[in-house]
PDB file of N, CA and C in Angstrom:
ATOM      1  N   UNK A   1      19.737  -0.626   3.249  1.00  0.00           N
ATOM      2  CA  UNK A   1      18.447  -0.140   3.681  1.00  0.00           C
ATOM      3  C   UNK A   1      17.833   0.762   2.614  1.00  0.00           C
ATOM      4  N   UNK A   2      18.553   1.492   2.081  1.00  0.00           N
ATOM      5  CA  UNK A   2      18.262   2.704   0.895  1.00  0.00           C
ATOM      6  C   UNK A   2      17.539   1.611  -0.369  1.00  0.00           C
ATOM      7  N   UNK A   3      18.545   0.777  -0.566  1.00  0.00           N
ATOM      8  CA  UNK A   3      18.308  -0.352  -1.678  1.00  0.00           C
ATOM      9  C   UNK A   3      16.694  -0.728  -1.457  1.00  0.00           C
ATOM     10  N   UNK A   4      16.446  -1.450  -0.299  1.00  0.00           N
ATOM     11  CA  UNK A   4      15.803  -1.464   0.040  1.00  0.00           C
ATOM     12  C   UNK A   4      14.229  -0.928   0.003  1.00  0.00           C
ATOM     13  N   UNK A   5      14.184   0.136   0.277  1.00  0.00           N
ATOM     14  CA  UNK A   5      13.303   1.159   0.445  1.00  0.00           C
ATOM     15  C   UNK A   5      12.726   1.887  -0.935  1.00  0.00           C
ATOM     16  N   UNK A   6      14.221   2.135  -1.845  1.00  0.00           N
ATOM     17  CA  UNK A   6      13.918   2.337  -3.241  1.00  0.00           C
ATOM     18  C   UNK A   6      12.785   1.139  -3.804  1.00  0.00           C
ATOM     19  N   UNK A   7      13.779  -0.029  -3.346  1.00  0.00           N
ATOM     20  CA  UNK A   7      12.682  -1.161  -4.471  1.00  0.00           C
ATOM     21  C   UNK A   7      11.293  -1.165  -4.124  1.00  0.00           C
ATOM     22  N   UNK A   8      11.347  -0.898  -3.026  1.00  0.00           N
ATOM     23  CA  UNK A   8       9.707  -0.981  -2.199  1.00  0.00           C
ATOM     24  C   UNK A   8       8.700   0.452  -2.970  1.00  0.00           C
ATOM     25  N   UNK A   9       9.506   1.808  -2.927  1.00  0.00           N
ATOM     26  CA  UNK A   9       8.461   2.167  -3.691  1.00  0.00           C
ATOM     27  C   UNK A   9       8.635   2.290  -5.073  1.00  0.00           C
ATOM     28  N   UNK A  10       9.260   1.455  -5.592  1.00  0.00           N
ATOM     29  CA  UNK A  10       9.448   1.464  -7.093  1.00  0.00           C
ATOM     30  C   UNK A  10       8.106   0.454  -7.272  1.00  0.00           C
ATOM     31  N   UNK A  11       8.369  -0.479  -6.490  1.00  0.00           N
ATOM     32  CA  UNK A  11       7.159  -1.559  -7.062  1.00  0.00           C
ATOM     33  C   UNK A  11       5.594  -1.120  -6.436  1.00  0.00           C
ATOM     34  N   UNK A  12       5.685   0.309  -5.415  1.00  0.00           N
ATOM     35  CA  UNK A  12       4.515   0.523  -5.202  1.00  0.00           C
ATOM     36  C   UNK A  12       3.781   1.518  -6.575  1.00  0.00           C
ATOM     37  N   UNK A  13       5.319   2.205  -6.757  1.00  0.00           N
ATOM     38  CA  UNK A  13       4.935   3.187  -7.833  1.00  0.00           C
ATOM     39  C   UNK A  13       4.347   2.402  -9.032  1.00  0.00           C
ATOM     40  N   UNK A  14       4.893   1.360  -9.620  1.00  0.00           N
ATOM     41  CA  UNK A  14       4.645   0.328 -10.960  1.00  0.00           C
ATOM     42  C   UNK A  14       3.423  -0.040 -10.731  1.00  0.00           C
ATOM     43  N   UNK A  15       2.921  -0.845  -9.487  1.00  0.00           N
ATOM     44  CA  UNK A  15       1.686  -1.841  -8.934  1.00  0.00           C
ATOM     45  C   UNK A  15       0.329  -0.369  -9.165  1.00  0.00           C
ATOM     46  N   UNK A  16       0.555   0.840  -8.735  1.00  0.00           N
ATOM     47  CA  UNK A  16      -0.381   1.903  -8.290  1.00  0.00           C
ATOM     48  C   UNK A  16      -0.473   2.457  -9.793  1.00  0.00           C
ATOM     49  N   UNK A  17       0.627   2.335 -10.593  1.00  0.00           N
ATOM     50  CA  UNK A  17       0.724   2.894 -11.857  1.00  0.00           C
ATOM     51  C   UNK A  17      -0.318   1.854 -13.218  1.00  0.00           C
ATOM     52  N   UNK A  18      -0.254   0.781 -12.781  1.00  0.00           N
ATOM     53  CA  UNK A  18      -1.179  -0.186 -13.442  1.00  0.00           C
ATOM     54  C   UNK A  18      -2.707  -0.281 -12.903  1.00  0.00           C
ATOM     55  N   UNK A  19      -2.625   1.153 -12.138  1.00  0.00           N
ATOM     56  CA  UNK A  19      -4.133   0.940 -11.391  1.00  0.00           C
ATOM     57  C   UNK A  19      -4.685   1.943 -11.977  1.00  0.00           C
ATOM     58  N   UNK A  20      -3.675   2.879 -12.705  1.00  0.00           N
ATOM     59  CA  UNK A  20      -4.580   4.301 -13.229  1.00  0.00           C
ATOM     60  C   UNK A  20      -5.331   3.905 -14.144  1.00  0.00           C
ATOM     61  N   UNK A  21      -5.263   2.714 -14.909  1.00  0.00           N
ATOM     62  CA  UNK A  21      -6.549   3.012 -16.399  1.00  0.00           C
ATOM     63  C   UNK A  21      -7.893   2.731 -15.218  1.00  0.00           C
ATOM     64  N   UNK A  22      -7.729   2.345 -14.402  1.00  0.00           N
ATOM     65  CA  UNK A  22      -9.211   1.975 -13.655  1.00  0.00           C
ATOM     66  C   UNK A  22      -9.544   2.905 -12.854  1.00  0.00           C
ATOM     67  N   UNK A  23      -9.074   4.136 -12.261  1.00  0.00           N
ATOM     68  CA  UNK A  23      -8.655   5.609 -11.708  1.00  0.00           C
ATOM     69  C   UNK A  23      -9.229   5.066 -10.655  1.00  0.00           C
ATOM     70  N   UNK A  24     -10.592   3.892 -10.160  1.00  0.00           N
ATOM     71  CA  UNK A  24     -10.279   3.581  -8.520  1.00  0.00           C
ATOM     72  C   UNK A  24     -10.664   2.126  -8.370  1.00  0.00           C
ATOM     73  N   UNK A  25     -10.172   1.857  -7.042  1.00  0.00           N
ATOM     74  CA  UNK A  25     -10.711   0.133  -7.399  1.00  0.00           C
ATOM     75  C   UNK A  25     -10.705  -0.098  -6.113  1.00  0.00           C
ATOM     76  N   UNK A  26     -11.055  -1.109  -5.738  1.00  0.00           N
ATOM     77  CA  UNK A  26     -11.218  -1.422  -4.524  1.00  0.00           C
ATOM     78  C   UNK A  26     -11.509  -3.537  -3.870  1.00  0.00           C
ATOM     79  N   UNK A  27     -10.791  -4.324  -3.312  1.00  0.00           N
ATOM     80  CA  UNK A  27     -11.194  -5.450  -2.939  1.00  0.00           C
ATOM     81  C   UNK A  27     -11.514  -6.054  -1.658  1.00  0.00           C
ATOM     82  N   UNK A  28     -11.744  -7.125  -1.554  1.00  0.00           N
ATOM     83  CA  UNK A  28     -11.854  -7.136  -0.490  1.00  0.00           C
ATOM     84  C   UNK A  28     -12.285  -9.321  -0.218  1.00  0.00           C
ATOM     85  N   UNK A  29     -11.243  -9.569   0.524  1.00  0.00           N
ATOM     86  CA  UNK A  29     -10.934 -11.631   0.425  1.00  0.00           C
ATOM     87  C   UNK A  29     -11.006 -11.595   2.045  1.00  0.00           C
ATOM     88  N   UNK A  30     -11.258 -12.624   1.748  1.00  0.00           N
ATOM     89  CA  UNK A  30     -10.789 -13.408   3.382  1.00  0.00           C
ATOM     90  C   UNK A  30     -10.875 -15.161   3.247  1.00  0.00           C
ATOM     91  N   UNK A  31     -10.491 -15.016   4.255  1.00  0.00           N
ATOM     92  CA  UNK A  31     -10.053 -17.099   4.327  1.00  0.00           C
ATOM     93  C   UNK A  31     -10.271 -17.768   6.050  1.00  0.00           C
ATOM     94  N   UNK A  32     -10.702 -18.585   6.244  1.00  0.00           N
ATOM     95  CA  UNK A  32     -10.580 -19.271   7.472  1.00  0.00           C
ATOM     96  C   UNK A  32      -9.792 -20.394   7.453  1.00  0.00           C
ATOM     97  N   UNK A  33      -9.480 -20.279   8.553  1.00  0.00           N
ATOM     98  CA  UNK A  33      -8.526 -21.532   9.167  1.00  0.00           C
ATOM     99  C   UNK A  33      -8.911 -21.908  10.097  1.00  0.00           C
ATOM    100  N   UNK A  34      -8.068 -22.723  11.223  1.00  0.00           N
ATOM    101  CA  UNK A  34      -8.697 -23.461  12.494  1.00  0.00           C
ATOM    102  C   UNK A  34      -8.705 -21.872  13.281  1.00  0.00           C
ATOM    103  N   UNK A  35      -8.001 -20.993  13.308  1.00  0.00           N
ATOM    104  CA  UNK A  35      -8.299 -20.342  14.304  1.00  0.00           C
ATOM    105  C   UNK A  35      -9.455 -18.940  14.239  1.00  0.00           C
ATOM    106  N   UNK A  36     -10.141 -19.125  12.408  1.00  0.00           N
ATOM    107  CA  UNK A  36     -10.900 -18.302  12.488  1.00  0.00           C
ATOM    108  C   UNK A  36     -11.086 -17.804  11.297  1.00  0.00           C
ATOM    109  N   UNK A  37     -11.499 -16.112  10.890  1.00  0.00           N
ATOM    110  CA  UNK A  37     -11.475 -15.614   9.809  1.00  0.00           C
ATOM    111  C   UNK A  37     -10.821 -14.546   9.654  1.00  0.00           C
ATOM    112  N   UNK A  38     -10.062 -14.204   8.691  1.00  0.00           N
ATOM    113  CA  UNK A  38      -8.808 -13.286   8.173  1.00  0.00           C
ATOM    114  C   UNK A  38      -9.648 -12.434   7.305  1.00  0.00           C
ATOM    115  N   UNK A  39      -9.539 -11.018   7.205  1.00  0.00           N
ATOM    116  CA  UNK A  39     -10.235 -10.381   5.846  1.00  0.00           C
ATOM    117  C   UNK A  39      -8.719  -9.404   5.459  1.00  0.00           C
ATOM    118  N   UNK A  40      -9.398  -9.093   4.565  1.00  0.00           N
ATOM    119  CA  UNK A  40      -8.336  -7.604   3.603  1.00  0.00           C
ATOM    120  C   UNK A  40      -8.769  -7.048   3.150  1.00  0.00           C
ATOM    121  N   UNK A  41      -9.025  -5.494   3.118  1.00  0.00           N
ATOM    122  CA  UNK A  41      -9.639  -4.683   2.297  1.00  0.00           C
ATOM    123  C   UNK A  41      -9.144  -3.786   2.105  1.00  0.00           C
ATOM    124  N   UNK A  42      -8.576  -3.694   0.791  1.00  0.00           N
ATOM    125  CA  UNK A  42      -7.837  -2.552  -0.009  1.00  0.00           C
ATOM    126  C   UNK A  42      -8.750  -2.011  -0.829  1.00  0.00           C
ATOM    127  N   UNK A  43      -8.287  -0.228  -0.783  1.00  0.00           N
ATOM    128  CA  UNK A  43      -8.714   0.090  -1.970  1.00  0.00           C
ATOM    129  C   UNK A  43      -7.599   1.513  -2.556  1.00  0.00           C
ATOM    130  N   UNK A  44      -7.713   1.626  -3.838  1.00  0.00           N
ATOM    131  CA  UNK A  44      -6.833   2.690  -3.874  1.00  0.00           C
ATOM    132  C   UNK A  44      -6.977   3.752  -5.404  1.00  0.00           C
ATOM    133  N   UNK A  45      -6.388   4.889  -5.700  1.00  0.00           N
ATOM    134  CA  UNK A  45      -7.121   5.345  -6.882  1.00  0.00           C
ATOM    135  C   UNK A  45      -5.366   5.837  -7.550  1.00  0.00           C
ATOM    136  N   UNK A  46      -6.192   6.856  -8.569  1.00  0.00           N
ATOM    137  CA  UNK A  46      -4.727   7.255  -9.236  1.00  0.00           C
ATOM    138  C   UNK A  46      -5.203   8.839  -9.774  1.00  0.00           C
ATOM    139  N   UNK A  47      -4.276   9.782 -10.254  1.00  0.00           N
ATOM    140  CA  UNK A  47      -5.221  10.817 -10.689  1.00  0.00           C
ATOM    141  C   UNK A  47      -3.790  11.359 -10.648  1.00  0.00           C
ATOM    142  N   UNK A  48      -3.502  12.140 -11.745  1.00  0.00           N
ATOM    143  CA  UNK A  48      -2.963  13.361 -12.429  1.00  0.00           C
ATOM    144  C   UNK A  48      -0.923  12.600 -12.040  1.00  0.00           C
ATOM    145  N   UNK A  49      -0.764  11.492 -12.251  1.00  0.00           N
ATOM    146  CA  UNK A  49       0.290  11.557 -11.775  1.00  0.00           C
ATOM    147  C   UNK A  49       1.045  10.498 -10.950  1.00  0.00           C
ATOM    148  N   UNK A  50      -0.369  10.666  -9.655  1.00  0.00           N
ATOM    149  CA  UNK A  50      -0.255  10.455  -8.538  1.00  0.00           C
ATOM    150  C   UNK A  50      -1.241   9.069  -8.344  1.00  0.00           C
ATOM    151  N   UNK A  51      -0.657   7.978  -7.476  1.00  0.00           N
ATOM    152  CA  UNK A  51      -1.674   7.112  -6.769  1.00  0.00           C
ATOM    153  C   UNK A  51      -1.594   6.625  -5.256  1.00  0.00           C
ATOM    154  N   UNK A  52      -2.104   6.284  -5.004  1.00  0.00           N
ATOM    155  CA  UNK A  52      -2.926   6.006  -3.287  1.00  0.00           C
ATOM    156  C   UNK A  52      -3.241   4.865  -3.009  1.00  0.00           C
ATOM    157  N   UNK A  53      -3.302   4.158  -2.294  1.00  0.00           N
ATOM    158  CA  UNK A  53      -4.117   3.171  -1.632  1.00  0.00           C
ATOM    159  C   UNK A  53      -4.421   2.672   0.070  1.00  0.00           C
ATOM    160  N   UNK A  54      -4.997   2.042   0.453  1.00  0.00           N
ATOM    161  CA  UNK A  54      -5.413   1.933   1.760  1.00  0.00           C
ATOM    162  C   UNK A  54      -5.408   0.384   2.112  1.00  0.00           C
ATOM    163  N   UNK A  55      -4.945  -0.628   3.112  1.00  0.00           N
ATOM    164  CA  UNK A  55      -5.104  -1.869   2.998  1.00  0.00           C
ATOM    165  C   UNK A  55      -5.333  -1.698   4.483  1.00  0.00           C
ATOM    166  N   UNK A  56      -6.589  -2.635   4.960  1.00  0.00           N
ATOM    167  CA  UNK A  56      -6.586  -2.885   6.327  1.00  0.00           C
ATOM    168  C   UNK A  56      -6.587  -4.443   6.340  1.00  0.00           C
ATOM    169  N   UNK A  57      -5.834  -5.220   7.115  1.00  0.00           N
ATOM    170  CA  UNK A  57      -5.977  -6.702   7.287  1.00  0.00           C
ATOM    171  C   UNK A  57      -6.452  -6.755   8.817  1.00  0.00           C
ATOM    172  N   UNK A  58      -7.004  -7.853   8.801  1.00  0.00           N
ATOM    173  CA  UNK A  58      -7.569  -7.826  10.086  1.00  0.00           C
ATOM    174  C   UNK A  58      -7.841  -9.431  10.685  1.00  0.00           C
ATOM    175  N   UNK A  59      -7.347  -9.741  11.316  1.00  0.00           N
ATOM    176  CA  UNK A  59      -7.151 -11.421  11.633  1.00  0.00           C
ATOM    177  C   UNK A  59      -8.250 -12.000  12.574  1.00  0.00           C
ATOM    178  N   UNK A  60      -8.310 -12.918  13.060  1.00  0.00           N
ATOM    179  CA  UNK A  60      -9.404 -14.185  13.721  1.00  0.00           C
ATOM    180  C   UNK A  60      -9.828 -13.113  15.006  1.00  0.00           C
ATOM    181  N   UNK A  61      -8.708 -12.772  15.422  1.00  0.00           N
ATOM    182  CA  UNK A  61      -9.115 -12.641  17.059  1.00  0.00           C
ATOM    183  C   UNK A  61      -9.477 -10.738  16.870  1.00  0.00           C
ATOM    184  N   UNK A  62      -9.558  -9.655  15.868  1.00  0.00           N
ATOM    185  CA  UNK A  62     -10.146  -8.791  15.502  1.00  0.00           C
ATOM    186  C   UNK A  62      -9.063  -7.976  15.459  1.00  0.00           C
ATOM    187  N   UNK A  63      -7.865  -8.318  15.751  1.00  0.00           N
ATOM    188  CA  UNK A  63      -6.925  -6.700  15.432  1.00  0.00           C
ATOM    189  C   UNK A  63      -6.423  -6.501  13.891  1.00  0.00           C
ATOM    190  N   UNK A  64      -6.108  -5.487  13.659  1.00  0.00           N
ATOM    191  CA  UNK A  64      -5.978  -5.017  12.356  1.00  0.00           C
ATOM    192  C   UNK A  64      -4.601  -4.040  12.048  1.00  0.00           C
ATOM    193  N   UNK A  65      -4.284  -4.361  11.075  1.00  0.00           N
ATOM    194  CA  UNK A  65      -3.330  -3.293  10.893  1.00  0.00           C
ATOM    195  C   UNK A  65      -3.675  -2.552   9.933  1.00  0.00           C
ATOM    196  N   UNK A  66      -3.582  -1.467   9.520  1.00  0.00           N
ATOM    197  CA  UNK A  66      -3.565  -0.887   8.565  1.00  0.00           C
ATOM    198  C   UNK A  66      -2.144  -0.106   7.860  1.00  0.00           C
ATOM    199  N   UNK A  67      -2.291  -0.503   6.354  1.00  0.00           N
ATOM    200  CA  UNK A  67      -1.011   0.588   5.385  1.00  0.00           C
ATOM    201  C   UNK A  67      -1.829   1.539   4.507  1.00  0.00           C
ATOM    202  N   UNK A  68      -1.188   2.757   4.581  1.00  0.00           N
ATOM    203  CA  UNK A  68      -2.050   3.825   3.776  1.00  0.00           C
ATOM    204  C   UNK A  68      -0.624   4.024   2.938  1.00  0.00           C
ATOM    205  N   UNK A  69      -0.777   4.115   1.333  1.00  0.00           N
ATOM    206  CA  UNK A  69       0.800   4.361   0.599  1.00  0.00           C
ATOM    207  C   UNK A  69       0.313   5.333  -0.434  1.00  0.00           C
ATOM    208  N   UNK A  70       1.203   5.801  -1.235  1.00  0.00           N
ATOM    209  CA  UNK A  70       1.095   7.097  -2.015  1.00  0.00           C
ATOM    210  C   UNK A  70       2.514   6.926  -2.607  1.00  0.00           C
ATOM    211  N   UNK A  71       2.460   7.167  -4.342  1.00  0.00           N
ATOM    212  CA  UNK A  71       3.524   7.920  -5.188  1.00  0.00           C
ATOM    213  C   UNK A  71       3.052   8.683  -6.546  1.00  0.00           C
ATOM    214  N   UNK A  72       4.308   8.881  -6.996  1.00  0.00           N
ATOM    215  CA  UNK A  72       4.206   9.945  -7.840  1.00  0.00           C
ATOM    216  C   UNK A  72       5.113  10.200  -8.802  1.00  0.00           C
ATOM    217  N   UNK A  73       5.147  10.104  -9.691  1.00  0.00           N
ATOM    218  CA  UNK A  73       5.908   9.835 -11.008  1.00  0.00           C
ATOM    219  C   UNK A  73       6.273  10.871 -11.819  1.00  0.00           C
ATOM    220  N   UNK A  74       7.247  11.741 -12.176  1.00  0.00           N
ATOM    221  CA  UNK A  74       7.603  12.576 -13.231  1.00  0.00           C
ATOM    222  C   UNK A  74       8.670  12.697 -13.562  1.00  0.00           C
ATOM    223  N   UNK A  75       9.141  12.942 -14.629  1.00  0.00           N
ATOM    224  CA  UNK A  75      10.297  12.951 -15.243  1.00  0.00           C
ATOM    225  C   UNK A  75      11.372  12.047 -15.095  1.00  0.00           C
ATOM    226  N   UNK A  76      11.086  10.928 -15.145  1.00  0.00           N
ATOM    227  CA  UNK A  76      11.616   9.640 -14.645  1.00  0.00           C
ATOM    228  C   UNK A  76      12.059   9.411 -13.177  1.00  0.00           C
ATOM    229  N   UNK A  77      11.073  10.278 -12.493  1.00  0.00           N
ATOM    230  CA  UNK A  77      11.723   9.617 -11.158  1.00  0.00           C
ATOM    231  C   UNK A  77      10.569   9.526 -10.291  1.00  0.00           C
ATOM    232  N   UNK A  78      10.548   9.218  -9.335  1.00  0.00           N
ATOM    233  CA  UNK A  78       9.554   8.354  -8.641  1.00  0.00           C
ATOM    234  C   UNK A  78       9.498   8.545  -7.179  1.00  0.00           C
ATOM    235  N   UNK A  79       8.998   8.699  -6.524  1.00  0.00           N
ATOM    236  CA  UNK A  79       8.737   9.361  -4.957  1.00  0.00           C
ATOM    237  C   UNK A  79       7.643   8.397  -4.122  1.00  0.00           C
ATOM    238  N   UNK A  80       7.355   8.070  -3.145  1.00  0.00           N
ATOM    239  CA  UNK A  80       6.611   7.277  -2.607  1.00  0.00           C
ATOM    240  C   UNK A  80       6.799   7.573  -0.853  1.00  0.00           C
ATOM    241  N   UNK A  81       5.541   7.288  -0.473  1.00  0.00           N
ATOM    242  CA  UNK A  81       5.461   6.637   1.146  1.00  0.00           C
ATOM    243  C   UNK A  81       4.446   6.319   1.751  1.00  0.00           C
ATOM    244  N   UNK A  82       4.811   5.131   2.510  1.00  0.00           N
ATOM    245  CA  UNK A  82       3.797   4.454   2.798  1.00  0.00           C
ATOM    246  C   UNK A  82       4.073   3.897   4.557  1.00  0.00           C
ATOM    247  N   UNK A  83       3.064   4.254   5.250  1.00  0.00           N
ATOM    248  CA  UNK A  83       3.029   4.379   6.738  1.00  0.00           C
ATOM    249  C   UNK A  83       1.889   3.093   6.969  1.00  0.00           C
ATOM    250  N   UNK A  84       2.497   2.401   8.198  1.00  0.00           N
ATOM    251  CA  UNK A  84       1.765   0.955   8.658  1.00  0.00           C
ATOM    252  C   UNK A  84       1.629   1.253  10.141  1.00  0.00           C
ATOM    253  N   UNK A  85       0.260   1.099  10.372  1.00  0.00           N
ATOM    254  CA  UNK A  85      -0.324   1.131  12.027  1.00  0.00           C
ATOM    255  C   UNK A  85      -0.464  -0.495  12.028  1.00  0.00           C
ATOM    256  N   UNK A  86       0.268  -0.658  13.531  1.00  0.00           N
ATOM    257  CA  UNK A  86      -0.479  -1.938  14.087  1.00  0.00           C
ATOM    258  C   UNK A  86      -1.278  -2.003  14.823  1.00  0.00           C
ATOM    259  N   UNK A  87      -1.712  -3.111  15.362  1.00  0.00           N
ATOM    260  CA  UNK A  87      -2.964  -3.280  16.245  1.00  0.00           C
ATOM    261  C   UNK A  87      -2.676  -2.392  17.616  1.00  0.00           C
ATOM    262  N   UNK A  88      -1.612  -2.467  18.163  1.00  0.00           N
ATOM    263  CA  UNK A  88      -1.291  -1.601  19.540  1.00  0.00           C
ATOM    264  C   UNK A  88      -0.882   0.124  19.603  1.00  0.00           C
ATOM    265  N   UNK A  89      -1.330   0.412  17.686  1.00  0.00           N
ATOM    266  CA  UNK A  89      -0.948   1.672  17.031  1.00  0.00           C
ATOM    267  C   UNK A  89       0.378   2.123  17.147  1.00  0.00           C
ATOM    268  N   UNK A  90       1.175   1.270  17.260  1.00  0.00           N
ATOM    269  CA  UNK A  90       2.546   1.950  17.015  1.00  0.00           C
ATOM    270  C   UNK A  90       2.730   2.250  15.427  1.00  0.00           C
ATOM    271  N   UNK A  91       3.423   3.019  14.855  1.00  0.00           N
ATOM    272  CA  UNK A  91       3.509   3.306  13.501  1.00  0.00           C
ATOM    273  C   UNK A  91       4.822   3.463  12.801  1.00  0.00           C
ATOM    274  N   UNK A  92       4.840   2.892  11.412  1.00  0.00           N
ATOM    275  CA  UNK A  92       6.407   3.017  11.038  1.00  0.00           C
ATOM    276  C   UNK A  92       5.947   3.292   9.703  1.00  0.00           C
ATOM    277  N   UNK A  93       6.832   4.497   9.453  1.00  0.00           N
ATOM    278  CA  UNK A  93       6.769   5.159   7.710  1.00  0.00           C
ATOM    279  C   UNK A  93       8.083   5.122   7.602  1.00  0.00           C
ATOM    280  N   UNK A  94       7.552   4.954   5.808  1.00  0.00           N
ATOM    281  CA  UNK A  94       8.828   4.533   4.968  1.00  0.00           C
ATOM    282  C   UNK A  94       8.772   5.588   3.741  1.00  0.00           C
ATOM    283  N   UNK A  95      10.089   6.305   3.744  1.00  0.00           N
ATOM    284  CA  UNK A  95       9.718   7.179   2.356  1.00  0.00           C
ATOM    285  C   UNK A  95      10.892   6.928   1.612  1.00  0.00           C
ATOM    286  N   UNK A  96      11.051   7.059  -0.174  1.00  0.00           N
ATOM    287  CA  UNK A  96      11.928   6.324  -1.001  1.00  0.00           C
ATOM    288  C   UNK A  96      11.707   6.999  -2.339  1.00  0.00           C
ATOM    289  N   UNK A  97      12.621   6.954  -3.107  1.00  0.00           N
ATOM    290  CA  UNK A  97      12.525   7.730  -4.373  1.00  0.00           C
ATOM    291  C   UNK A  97      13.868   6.959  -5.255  1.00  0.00           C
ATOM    292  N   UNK A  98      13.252   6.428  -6.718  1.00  0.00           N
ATOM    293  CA  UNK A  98      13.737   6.036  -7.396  1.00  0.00           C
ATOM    294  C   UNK A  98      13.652   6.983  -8.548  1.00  0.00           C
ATOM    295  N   UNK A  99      14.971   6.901  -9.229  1.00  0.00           N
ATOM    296  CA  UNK A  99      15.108   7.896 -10.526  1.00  0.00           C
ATOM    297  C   UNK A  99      15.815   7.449 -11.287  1.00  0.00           C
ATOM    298  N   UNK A 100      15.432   6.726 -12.774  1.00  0.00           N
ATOM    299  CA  UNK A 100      15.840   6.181 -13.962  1.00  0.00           C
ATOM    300  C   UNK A 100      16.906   7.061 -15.005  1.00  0.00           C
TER     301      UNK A 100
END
């Protein structure tokens, strides 16, 4: 589970860390199928260190989940967490720290 959790914010830390030359960004897709239309809208920034982001998905029939994540990088080690609401708002956070 630790294994786990490390890799998750290692690759949030790397993914958020390739976002700082752009310090904020933001997208936003969707797709239909037979049962409708899907969107996603992320956006997230970076600043002194530290980066952020926000993703809400939101499916055909209108519920949405949302992940809000955050890390932070110094001296080779790496800190992160990132908390997911579902549509019925139950919530599960995950916190993790990798160090090289």
């Amino acid at each position: 589970m630790r294994k786990t959790i490390a890799l998750s914010v290692l690759a949030l830390a790397l993914s958020l860390g390739a976002a700082a030359d752009a310090q904020a960004w933001s997208r936003r897709a969707s797709s239909t199928g037979p049962a409708g239309t899907s969107t996603v809208d992320a956006s997230g920034s970076c600043s002194g260190g530290s980066c952020s982001r926000a993703i809400t998905r939101t499916g055909p029939a209108g519920n949405s989940v949302n992940r809000t994540g955050s890390a932070s990088c110094a001296n080779g080690s790496c800190t992160g967490t990132s908390t997911t609401t579902g549509p019925g708002g139950q919530t599960r956070t995950r916190t993790g720290s990798v160090t090289r």
